[in-house]
C-alpha atoms as a PDB file:
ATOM      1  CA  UNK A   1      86.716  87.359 115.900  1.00  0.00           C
ATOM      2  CA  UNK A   2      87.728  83.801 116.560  1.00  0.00           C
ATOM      3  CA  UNK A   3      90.191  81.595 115.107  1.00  0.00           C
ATOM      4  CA  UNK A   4      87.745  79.252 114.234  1.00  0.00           C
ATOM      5  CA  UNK A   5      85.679  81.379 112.043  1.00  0.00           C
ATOM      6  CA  UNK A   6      88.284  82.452 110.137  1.00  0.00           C
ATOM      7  CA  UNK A   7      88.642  78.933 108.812  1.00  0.00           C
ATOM      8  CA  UNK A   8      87.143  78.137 105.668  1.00  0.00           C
ATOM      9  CA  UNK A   9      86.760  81.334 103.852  1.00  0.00           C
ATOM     10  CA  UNK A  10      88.165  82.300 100.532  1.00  0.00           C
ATOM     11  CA  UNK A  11      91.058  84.228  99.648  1.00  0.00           C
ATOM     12  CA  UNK A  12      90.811  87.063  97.100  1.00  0.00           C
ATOM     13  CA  UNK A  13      92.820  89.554  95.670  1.00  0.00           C
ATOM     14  CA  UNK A  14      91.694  92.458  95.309  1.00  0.00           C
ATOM     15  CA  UNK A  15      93.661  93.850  92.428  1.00  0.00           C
ATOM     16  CA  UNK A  16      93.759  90.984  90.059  1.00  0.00           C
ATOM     17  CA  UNK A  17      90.357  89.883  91.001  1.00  0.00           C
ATOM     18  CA  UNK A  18      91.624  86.262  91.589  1.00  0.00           C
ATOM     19  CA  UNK A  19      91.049  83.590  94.176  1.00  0.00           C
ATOM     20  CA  UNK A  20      94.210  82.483  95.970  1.00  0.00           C
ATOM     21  CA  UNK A  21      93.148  79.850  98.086  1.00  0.00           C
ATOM     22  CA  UNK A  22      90.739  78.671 101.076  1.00  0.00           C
ATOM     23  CA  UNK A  23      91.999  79.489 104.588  1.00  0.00           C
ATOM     24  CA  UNK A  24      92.526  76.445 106.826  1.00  0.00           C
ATOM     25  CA  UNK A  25      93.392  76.351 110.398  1.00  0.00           C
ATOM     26  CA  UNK A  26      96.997  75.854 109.850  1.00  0.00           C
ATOM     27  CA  UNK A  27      97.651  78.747 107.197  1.00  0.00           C
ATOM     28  CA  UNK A  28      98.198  81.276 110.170  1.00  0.00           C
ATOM     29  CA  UNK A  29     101.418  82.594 111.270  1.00  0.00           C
ATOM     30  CA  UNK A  30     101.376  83.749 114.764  1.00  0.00           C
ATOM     31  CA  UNK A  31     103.924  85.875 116.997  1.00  0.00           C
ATOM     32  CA  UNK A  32     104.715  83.522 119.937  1.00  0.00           C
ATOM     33  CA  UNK A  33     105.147  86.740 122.592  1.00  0.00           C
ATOM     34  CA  UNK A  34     102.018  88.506 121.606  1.00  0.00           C
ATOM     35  CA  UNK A  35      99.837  85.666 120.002  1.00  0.00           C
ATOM     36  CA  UNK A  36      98.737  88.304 117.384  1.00  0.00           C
ATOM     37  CA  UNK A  37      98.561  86.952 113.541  1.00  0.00           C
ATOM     38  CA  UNK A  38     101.025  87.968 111.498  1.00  0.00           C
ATOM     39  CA  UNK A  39     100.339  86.901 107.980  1.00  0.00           C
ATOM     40  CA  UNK A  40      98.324  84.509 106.305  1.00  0.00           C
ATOM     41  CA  UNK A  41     100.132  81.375 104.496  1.00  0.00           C
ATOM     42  CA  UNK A  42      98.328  80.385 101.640  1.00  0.00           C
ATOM     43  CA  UNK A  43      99.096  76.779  99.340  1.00  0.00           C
ATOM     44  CA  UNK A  44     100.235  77.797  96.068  1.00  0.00           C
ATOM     45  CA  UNK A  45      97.957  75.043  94.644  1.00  0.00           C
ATOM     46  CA  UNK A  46      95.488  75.401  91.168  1.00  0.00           C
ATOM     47  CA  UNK A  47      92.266  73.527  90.590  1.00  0.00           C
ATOM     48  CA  UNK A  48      92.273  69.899  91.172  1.00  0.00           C
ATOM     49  CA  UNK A  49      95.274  69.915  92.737  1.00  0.00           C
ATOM     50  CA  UNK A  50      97.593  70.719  90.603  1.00  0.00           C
ATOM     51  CA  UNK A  51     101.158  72.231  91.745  1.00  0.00           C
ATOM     52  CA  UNK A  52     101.137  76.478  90.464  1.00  0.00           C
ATOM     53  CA  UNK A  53     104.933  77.411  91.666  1.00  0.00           C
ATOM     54  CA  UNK A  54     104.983  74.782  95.166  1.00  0.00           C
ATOM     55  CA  UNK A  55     105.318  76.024  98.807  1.00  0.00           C
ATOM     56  CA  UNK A  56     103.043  78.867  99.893  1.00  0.00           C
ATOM     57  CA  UNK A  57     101.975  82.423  99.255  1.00  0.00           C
ATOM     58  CA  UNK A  58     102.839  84.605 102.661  1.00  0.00           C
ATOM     59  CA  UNK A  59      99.700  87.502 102.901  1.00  0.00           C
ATOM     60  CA  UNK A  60     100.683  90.044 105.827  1.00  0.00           C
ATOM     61  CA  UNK A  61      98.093  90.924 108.037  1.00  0.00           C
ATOM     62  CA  UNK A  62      98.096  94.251 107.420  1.00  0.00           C
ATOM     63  CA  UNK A  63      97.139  93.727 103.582  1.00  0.00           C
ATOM     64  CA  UNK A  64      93.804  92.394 104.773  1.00  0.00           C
ATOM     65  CA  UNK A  65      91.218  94.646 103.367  1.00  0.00           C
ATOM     66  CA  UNK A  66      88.190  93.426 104.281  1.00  0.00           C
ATOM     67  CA  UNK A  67      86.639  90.119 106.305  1.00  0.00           C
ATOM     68  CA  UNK A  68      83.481  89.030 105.430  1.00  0.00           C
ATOM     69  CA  UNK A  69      81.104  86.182 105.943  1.00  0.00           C
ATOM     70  CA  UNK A  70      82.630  83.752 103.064  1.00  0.00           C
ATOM     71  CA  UNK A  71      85.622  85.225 102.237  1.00  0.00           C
ATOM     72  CA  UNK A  72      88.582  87.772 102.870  1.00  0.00           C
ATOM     73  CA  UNK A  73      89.579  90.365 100.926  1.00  0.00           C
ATOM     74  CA  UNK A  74      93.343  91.293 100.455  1.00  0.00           C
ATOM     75  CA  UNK A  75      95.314  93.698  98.621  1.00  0.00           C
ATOM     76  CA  UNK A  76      98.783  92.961  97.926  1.00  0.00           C
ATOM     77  CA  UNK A  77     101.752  95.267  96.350  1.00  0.00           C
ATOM     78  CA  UNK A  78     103.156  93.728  92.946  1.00  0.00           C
ATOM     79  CA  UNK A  79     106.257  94.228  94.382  1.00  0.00           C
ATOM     80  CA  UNK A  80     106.106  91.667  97.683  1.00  0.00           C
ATOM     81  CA  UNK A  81     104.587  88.480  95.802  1.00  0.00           C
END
């Protein structure tokens, strides 16, 4: 898969069946030796805009459930949010 089609798709949590967020192509954070992703960053931002907690929700890579067409699937532990 390419970088490019990553962008654009939806966010979801699997376990409280929420949307976090769409994936841009700067939410990415990426080893600099191995060029492998390590986590997604995600805007801590509501509808319309609005502000939820400020900075960013880290997702890492090996949470990732599931990529589909539209949207990602993630599951993250209660504990690490």
């Amino acid at each position: 898969m390419r970088l490019s089609e990553l962008s654009g798709k939806e966010i979801v949590d699997v376990k409280k069946a929420e949307r976090l967020g769409v994936l841009g192509q700067t939410d990415l954070e990426i080893d600099e030796n191995t060029g492998q992703i390590r986590a997604l960053l995600i805007p801590s931002l509501k509808w319309f805009g609005f502000k939820r907690h400020g900075g960013e929700v880290r997702v890492p890579w090996h949470h990732i459930k599931k990529i589909g067409n539209d949207m990602i699937i993630i599951d993250i532990a209660d504990e690490e949010e």
